[in-house]
Protein backbone atom coordinates (compact mmCIF):
# COMPACT_ATOMS: atom_id res chain seq x y z
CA UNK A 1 99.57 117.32 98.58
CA UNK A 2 100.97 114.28 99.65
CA UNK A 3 99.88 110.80 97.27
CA UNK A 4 98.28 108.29 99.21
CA UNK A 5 100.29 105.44 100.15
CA UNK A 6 97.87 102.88 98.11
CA UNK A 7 98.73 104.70 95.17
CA UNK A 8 102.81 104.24 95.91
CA UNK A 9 103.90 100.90 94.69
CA UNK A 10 106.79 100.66 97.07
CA UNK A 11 104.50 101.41 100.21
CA UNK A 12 102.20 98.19 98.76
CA UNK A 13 105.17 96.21 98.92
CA UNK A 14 106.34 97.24 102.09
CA UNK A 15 102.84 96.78 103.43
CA UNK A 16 102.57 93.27 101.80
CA UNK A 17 105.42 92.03 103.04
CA UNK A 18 103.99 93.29 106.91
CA UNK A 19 100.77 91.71 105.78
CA UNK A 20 102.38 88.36 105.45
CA UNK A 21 104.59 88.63 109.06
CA UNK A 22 100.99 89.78 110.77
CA UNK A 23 99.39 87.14 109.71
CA UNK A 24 101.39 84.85 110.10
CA UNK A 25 102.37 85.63 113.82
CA UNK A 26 98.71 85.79 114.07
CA UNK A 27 97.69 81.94 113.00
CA UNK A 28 101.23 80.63 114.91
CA UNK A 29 99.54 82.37 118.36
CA UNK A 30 102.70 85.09 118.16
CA UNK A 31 100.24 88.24 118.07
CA UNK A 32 97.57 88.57 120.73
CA UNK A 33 96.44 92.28 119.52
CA UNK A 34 92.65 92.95 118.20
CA UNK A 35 94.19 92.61 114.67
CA UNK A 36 95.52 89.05 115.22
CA UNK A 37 92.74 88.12 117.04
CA UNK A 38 90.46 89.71 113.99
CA UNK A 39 92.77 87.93 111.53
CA UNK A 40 91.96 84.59 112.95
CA UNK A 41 88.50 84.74 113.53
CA UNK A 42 88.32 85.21 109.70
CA UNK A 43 90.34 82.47 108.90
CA UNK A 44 88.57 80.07 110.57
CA UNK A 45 86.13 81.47 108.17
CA UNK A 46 87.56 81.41 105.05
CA UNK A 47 90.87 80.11 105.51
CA UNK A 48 92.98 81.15 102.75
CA UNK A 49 96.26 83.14 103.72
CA UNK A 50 96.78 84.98 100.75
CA UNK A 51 93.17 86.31 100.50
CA UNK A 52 93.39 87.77 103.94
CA UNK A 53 97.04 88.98 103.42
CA UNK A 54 95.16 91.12 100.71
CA UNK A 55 93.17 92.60 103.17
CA UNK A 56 95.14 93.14 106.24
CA UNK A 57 97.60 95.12 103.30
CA UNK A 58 94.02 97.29 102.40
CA UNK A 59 94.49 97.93 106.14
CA UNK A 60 97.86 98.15 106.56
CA UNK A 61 97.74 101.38 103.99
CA UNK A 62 94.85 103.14 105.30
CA UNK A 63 92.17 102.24 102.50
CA UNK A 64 88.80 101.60 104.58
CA UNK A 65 86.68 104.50 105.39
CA UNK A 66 83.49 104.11 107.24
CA UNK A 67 80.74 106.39 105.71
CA UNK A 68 77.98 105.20 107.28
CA UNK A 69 76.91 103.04 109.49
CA UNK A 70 76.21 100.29 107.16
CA UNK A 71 78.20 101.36 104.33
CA UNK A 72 82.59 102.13 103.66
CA UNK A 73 84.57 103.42 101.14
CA UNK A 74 87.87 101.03 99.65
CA UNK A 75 90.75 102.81 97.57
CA UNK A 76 91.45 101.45 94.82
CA UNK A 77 94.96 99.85 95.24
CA UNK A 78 96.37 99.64 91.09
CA UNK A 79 99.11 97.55 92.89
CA UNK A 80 96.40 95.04 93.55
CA UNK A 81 94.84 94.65 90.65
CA UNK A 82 92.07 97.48 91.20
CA UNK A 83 90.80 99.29 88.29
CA UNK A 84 88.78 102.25 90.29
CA UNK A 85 89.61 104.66 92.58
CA UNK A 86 87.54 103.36 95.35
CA UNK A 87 84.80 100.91 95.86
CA UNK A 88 81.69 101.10 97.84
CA UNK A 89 80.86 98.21 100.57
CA UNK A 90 77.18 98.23 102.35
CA UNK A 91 75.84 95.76 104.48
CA UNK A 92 72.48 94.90 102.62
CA UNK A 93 69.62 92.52 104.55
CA UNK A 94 72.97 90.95 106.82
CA UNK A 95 74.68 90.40 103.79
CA UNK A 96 78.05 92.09 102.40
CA UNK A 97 77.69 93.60 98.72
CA UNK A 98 80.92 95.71 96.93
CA UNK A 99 80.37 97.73 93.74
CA UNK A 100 83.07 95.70 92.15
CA UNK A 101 80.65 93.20 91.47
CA UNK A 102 78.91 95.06 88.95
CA UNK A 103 82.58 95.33 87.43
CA UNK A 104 85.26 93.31 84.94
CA UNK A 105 85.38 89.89 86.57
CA UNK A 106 82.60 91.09 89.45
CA UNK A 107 81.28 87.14 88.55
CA UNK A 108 84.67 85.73 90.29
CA UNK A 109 84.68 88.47 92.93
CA UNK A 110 80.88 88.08 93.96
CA UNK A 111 81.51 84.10 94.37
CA UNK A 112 84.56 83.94 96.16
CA UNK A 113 84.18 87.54 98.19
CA UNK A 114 86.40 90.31 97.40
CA UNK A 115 89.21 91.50 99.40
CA UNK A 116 87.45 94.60 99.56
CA UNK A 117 84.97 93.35 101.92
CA UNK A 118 87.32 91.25 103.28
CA UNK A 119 89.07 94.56 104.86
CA UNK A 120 85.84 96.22 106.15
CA UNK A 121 84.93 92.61 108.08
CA UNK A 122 88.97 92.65 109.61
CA UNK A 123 88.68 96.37 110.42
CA UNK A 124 84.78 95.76 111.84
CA UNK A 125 86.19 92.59 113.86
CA UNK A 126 89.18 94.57 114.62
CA UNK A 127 87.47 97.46 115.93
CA UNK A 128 84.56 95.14 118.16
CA UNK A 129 87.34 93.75 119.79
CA UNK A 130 89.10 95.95 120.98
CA UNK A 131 85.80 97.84 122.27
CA UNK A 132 84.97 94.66 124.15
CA UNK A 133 88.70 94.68 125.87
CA UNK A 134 88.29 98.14 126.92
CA UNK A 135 85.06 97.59 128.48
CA UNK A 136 86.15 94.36 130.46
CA UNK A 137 86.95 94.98 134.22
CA UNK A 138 90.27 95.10 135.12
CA UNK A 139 91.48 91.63 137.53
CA UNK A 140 93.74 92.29 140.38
């Protein structure tokens, strides 16, 4: 069985270093896909790059998985800093909570929102968008 490319420290840094370009192109007005337009809706937000370069690499390697409708899984990225093999996200009274807050420096992470919820709000933005484009009419 193949690893996982979150677990590969050379596919983290190739998928950091994409991170960076994305977002960058995005907040220059380079990008105009669902991601860019995800990536700035965020930032305006909370805008700090490198927070949100953290997350679009959580996307970038495949680590978000819906489970239900209110609630995703997040691999555990060592390269990151992660301790655990995944974390759970939920969507709690309009409110995002991540088991890492119950975890070593959860305090920090619970204050300043993880970039484990960070990715489930991109890939939630991401994914809204780009069912809104496909449902708008075509113009001649």
């Amino acid at each position: 069985m193949k690893r996982p490319k979150w677990l590969d420290e050379g596919e983290v840094r190739r998928a950091r270093r994409e991170a960076w370009k994305i977002v960058k192109e995005s907040l220059r007005g380079e990008r105009t896909d669902s991601l860019a337009a995800a990536i700035i809706e965020l930032y305006r937000d909370v805008p700090r790059r490198s927070w949100i370069v953290r997350a679009v690499t959580r996307l970038l390697l495949g680590t978000v998985d819906r489970v239900t409708r209110r609630t995703w899984r997040v691999y555990g990225v060592p390269a990151l800093g992660d301790w655990y093999a995944w974390y759970v996200v939920s969507l709690e009274g309009g409110k995002y909570v991540c088991s890492c807050f119950s975890t070593r420096w959860g305090h920090v992470r619970r204050k300043r929102i993880c970039t484990h919820i960070a990715a489930v709000i991109l890939r939630r933005r991401q994914r809204l968008i780009e069912e809104y484009l496909s449902s708008e009419p075509s113009t001649p």
